[in-house]
C-alpha atoms as a PDB file:
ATOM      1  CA  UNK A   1     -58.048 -78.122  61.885  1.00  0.00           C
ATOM      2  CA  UNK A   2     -59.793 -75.659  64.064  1.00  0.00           C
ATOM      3  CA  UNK A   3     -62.575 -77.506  63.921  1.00  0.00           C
ATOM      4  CA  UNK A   4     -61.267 -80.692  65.032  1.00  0.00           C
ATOM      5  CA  UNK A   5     -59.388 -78.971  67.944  1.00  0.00           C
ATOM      6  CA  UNK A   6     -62.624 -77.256  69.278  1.00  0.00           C
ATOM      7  CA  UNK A   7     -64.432 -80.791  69.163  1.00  0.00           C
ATOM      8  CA  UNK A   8     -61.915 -82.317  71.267  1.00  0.00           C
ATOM      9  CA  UNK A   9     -61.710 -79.117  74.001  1.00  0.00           C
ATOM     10  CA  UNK A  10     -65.498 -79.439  73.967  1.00  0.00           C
ATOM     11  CA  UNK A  11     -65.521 -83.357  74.562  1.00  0.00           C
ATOM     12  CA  UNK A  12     -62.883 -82.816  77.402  1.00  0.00           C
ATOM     13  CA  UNK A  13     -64.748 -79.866  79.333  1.00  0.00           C
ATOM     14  CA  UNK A  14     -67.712 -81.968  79.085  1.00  0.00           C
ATOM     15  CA  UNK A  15     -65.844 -85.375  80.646  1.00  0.00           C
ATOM     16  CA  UNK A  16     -64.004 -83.115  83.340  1.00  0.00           C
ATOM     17  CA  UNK A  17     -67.167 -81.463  84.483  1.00  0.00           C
ATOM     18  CA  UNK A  18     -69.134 -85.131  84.523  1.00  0.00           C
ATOM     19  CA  UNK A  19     -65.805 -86.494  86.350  1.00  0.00           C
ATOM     20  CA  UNK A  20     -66.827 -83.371  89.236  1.00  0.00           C
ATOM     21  CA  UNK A  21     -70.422 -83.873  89.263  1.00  0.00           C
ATOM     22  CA  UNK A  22     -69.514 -88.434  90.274  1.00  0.00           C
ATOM     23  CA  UNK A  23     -67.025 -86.591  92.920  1.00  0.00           C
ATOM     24  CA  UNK A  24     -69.365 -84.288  94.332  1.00  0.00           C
ATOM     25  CA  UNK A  25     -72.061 -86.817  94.853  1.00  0.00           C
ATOM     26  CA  UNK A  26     -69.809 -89.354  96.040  1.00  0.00           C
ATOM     27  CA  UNK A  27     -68.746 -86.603  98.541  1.00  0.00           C
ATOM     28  CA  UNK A  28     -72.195 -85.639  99.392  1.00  0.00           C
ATOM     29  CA  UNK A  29     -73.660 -89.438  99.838  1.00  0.00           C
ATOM     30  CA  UNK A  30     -70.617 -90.261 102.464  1.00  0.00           C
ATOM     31  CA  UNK A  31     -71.444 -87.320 104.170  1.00  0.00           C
ATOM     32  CA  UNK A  32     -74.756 -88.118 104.783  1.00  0.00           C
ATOM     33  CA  UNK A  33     -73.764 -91.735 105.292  1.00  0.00           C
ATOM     34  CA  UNK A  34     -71.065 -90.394 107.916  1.00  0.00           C
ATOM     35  CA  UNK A  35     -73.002 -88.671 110.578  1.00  0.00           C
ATOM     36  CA  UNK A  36     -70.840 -86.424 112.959  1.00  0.00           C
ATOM     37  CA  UNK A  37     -71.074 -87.622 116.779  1.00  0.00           C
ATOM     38  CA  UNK A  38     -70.372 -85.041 119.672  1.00  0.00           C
ATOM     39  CA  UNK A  39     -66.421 -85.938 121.045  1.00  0.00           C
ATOM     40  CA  UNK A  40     -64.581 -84.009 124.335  1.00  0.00           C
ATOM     41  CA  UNK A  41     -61.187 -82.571 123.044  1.00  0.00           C
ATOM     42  CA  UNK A  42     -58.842 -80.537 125.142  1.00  0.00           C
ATOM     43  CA  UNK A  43     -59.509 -76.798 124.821  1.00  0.00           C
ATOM     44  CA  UNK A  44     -55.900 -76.284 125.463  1.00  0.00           C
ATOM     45  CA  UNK A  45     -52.731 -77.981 126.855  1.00  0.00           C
ATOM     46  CA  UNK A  46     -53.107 -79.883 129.722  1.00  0.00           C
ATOM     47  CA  UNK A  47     -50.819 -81.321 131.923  1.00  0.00           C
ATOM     48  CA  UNK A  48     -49.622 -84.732 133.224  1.00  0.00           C
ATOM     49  CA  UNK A  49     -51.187 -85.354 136.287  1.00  0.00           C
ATOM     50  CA  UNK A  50     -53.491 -82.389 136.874  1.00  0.00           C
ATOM     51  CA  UNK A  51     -57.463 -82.485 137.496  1.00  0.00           C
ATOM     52  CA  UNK A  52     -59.506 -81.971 134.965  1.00  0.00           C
ATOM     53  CA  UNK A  53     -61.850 -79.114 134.836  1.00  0.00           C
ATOM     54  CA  UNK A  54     -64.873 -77.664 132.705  1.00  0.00           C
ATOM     55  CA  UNK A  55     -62.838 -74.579 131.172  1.00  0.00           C
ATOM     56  CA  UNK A  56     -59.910 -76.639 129.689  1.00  0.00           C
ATOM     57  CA  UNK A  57     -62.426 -78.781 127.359  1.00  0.00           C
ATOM     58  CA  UNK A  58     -64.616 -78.517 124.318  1.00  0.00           C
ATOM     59  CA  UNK A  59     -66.858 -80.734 122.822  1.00  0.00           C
ATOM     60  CA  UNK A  60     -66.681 -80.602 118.547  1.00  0.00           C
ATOM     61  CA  UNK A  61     -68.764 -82.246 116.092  1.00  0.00           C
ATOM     62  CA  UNK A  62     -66.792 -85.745 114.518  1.00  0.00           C
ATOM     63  CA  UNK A  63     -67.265 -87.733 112.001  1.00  0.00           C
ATOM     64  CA  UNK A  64     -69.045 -90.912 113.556  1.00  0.00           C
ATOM     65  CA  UNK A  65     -66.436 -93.363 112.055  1.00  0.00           C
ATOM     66  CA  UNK A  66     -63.366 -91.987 113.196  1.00  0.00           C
ATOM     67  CA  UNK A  67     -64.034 -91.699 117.132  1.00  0.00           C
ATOM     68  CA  UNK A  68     -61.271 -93.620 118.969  1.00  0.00           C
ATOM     69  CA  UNK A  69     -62.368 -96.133 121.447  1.00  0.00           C
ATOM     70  CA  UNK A  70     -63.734 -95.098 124.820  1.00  0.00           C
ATOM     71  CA  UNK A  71     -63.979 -91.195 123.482  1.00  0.00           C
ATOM     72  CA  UNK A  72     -66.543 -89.032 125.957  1.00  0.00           C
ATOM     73  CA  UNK A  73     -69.308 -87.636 124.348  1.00  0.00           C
ATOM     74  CA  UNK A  74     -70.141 -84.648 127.421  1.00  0.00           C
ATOM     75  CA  UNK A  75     -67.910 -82.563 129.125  1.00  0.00           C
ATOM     76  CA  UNK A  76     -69.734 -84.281 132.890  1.00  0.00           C
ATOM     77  CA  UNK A  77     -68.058 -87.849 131.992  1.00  0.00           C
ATOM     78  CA  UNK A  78     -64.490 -85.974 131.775  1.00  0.00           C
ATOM     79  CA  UNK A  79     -64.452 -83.270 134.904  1.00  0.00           C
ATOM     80  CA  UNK A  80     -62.544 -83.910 137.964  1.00  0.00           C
ATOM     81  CA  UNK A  81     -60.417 -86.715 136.629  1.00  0.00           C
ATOM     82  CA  UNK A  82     -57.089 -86.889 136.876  1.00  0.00           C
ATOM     83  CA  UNK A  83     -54.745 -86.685 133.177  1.00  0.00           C
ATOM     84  CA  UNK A  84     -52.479 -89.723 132.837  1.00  0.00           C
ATOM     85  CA  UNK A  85     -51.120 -88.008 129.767  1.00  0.00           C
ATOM     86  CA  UNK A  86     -50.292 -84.456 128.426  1.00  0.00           C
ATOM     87  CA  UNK A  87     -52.965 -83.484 126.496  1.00  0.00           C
ATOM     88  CA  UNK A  88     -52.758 -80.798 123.464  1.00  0.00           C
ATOM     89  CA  UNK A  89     -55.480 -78.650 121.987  1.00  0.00           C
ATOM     90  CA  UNK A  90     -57.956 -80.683 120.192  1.00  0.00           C
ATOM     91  CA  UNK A  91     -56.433 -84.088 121.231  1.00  0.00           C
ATOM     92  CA  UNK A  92     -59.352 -86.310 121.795  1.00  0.00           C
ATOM     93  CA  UNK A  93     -60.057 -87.231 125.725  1.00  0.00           C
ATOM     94  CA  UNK A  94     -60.077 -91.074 125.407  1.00  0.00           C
ATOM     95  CA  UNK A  95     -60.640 -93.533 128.767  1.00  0.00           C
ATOM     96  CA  UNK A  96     -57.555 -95.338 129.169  1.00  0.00           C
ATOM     97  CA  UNK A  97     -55.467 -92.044 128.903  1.00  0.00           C
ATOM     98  CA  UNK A  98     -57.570 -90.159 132.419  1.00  0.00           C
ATOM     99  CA  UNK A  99     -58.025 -91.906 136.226  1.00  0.00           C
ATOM    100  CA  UNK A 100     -60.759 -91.343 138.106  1.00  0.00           C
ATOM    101  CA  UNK A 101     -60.403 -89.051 141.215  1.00  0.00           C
ATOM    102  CA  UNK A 102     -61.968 -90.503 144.267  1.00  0.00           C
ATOM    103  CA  UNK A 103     -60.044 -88.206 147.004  1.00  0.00           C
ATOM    104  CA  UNK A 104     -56.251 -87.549 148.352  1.00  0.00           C
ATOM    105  CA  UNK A 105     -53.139 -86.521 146.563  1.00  0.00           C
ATOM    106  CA  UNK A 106     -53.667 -86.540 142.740  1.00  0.00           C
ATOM    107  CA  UNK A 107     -50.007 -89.275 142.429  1.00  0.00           C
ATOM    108  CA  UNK A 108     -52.923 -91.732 143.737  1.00  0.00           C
ATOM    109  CA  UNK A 109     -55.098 -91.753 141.493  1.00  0.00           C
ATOM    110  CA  UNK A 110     -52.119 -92.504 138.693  1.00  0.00           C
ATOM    111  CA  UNK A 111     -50.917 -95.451 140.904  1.00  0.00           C
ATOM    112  CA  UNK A 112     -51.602 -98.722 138.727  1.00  0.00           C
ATOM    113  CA  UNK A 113     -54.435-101.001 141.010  1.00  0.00           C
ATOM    114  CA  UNK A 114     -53.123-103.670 143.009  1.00  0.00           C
ATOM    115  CA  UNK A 115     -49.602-101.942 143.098  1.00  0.00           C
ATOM    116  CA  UNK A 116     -48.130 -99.335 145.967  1.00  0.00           C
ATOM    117  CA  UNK A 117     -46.047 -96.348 145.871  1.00  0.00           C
ATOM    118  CA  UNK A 118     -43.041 -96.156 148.233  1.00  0.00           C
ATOM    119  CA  UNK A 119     -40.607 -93.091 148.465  1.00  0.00           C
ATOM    120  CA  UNK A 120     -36.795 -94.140 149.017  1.00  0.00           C
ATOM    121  CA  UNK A 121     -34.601 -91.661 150.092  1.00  0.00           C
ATOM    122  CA  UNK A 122     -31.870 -90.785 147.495  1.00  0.00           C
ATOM    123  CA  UNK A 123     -28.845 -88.144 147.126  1.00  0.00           C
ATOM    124  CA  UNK A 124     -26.627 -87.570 144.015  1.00  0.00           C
ATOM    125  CA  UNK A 125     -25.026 -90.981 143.791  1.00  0.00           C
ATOM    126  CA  UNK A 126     -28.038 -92.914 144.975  1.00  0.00           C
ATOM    127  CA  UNK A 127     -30.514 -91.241 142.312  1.00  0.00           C
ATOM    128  CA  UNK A 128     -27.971 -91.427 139.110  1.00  0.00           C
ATOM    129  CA  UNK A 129     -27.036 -87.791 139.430  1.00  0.00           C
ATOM    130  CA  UNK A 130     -30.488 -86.658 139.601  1.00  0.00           C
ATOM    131  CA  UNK A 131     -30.978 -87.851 135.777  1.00  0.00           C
ATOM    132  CA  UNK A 132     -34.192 -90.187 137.479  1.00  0.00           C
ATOM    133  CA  UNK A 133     -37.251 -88.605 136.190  1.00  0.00           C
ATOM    134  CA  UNK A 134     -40.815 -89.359 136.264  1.00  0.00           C
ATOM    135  CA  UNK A 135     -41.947 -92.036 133.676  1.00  0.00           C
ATOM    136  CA  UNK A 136     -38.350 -93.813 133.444  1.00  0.00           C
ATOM    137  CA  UNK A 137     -37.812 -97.421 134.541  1.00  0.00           C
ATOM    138  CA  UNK A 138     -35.105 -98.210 137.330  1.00  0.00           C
ATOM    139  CA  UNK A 139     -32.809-101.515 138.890  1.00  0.00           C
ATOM    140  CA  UNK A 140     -32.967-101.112 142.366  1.00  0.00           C
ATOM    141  CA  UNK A 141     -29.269-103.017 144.080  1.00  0.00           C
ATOM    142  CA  UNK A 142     -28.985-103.565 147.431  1.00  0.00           C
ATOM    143  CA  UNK A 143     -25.524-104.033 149.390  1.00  0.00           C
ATOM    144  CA  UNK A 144     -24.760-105.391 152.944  1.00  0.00           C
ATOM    145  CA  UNK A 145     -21.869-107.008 154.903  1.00  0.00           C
ATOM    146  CA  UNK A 146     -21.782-110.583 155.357  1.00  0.00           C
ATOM    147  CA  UNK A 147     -20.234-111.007 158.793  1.00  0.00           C
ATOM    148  CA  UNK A 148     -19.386-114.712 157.666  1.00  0.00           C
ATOM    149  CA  UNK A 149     -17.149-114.041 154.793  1.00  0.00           C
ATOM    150  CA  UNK A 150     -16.055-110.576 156.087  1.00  0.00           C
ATOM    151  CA  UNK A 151     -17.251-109.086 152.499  1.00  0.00           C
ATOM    152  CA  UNK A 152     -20.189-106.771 151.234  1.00  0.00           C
ATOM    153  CA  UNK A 153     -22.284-108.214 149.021  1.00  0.00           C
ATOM    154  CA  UNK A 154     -24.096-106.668 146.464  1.00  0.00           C
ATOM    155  CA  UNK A 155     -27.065-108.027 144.487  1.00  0.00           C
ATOM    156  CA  UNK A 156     -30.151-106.901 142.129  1.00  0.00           C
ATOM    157  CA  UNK A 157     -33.535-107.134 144.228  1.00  0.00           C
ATOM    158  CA  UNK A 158     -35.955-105.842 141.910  1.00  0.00           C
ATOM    159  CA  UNK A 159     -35.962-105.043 138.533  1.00  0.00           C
ATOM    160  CA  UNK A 160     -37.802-102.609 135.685  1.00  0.00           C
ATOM    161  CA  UNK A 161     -39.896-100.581 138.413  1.00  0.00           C
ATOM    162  CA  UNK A 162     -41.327 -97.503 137.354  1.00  0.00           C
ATOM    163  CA  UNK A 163     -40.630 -94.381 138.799  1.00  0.00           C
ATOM    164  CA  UNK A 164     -43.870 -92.308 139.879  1.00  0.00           C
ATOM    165  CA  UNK A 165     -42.414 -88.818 141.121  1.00  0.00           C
ATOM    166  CA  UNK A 166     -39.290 -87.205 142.233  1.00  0.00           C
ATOM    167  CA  UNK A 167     -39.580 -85.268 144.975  1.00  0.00           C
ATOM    168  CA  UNK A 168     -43.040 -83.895 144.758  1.00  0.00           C
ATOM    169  CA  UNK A 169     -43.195 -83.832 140.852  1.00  0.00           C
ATOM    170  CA  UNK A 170     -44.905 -86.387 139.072  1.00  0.00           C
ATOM    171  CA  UNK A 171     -44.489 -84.627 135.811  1.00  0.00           C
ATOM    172  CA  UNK A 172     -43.041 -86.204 132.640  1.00  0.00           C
ATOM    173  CA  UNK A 173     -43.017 -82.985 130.813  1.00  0.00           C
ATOM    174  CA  UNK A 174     -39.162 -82.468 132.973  1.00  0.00           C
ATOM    175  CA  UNK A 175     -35.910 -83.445 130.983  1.00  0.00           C
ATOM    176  CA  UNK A 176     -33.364 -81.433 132.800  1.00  0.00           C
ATOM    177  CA  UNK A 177     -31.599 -83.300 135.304  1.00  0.00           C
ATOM    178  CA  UNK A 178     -31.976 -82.256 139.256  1.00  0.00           C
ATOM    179  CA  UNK A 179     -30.330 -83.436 142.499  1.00  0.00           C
ATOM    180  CA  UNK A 180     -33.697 -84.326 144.905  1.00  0.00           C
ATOM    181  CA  UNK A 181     -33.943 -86.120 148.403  1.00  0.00           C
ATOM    182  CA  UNK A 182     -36.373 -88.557 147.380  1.00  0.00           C
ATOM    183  CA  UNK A 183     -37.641 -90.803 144.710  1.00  0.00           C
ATOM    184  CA  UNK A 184     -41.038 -92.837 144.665  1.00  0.00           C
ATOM    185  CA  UNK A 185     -41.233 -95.801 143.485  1.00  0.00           C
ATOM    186  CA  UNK A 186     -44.801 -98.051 142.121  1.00  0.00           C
ATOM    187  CA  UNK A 187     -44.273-101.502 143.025  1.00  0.00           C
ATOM    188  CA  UNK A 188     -46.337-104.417 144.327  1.00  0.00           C
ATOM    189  CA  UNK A 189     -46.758-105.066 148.028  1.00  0.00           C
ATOM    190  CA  UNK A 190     -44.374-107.722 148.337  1.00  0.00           C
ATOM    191  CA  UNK A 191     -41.746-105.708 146.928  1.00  0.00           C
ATOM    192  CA  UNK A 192     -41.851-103.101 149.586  1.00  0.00           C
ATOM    193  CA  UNK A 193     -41.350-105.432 152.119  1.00  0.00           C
ATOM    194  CA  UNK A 194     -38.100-106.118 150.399  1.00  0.00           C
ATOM    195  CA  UNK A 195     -37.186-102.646 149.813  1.00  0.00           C
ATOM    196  CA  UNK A 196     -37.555-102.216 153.285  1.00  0.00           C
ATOM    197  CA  UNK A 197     -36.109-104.959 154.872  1.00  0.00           C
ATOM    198  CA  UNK A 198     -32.946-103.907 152.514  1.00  0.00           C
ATOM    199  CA  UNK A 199     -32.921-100.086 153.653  1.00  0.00           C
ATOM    200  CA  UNK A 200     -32.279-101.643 157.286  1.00  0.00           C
ATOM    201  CA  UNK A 201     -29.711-103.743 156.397  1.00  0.00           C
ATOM    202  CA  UNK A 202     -27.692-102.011 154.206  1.00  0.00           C
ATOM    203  CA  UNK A 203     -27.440 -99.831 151.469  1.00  0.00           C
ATOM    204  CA  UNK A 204     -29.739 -99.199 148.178  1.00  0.00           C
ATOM    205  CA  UNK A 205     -28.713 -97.760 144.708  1.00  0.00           C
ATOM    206  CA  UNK A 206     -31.097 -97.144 141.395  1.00  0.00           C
ATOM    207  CA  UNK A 207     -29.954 -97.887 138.147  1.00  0.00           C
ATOM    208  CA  UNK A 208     -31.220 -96.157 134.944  1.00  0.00           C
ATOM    209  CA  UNK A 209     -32.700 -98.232 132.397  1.00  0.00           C
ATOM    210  CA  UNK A 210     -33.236 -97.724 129.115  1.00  0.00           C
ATOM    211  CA  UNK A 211     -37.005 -97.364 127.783  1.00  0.00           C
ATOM    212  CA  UNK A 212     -36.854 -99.919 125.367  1.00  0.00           C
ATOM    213  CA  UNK A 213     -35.027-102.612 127.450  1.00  0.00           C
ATOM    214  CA  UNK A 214     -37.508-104.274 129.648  1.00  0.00           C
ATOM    215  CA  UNK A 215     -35.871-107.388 129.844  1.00  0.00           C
ATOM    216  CA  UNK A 216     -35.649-109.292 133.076  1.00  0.00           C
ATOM    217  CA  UNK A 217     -32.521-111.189 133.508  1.00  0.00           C
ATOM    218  CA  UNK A 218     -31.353-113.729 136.090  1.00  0.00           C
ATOM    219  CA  UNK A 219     -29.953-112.453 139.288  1.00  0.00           C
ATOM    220  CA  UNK A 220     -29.205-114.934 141.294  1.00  0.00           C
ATOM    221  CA  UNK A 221     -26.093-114.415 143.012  1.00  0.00           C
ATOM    222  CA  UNK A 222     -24.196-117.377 144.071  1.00  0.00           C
ATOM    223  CA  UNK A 223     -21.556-116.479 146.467  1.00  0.00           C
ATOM    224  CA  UNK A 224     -18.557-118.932 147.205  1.00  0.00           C
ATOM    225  CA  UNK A 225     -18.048-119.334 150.519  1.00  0.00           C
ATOM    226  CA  UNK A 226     -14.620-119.397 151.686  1.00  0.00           C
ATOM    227  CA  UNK A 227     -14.150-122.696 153.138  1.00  0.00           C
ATOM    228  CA  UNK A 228     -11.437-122.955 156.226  1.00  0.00           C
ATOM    229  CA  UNK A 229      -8.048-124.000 155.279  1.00  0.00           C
ATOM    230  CA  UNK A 230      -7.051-127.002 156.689  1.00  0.00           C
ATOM    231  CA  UNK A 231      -4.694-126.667 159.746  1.00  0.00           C
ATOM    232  CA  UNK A 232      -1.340-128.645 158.740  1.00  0.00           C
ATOM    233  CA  UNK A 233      -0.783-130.778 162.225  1.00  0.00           C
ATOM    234  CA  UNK A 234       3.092-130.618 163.350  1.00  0.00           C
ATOM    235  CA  UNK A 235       4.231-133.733 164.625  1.00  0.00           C
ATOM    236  CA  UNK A 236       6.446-134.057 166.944  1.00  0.00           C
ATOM    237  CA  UNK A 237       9.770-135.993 166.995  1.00  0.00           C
ATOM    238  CA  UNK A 238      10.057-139.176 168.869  1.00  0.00           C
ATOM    239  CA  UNK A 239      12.037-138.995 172.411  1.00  0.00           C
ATOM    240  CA  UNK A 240      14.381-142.024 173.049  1.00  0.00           C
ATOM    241  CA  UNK A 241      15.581-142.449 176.442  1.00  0.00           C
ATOM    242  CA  UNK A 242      18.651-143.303 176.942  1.00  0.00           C
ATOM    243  CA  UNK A 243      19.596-145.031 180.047  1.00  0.00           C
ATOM    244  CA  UNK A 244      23.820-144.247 180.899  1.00  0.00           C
ATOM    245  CA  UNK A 245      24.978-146.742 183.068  1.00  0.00           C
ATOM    246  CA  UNK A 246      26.784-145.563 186.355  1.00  0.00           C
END
């Protein structure tokens, strides 16, 4: 019996220690397969919207296979661009996540090409109780009086535009809620004409949207005109002379 139980120990050491030699090589030949390629990672966190410099990256060794698309390989392809993104320490610094910085104010550089920022003046009601932060999508409504029908009107004029700053703070990183004087707005070129042309003739108000709902629905507004009501003519009675003989 003893016998029998130290030939079977003996045969199982022996097939767990060939089982670890197969893993070990199999390790060994994908490493060598596998070469590691130089990647930028933040050093530490960086913020939305900030300029990039030397001290707050690092470049680390990584494994050739697993670099993300349009990674940076030296710390001179990454400096002096401007973070679209919050980065954390040893996130990889990828393209399509950094702008490059070619002069001015640091909100320009995040502005989308061929679109415009515009800043529309807001106060508590107009900005949704100052819950309007950076990153969130907004309706923007316009209202003016139609002399004709003696009635404001209200309708949508744009919809889904993306909110750039607040004030001066283009951060994302801010959840708590805070009355401002100003909101800015990306849009296309054509739509600032009409948010301008509706800031002279009336009244503007932003509407919160919700992230996920991107939907663009059908505004058009058709307003019934009051038509005149038609003017009842009065006739008169018929006169009869009568002649009275003398």
């Amino acid at each position: 019996m003893n016998r029998r139980f130290i030939i079977m120990l003996s045969i199982a050491l022996l097939l767990a220690l060939l089982a670890g030699w197969v893993a070990n090589r199999l390790i060994q030949d994908r490493a060598v397969l596998v070469k590691a390629v130089p990647v930028v990672v933040a050093k530490v966190e960086i913020p939305f919207g900030v300029k990039l410099e030397e001290s707050q990256l690092e470049v680390i060794p990584w494994p050739g296979d697993l670099v993300p698309q349009g990674a940076f390989s030296s710390k001179e392809q990454v400096v002096n661009k401007i973070t679209m993104n919050k980065f954390y320490p040893d996130e990889i610094i990828t393209e399509k996540r950094i702008s490059d910085y070619l002069g001015g104010s640091t909100l320009s550089a995040l502005i989308t090409k061929e679109y415009r920022a515009i800043s529309v003046r807001v106060d508590d009601v107009v900005g949704v109780a100052g819950f309007i932060l950076p990153g969130n999508r907004v309706d923007i409504l316009a209202t003016k009086m139609d002399r004709t029908i003696n009635h404001a009107i209200t309708r949508t004029l744009l919809q889904n535009i993306k909110v750039l700053a607040v004030d001066q703070e283009a951060s994302q990183e801010k959840e708590k809620p805070a009355i401002v004087r100003a909101v800015t707005l990306e849009i296309k070129p054509e739509q600032a004409e009409i948010i301008v042309q509706a800031m002279q003739e009336g009244t503007i108000r932003l509407t919160l949207r919700n992230p996920l709902d991107s939907e663009l629905e059908d505004t058009t507004v058709k307003v019934a005109e009051e038509q005149p009501k038609p003017v009842e003519k009065i006739r008169g009675k018929k006169r009869v002379l009568k002649i009275i003989p003398w």
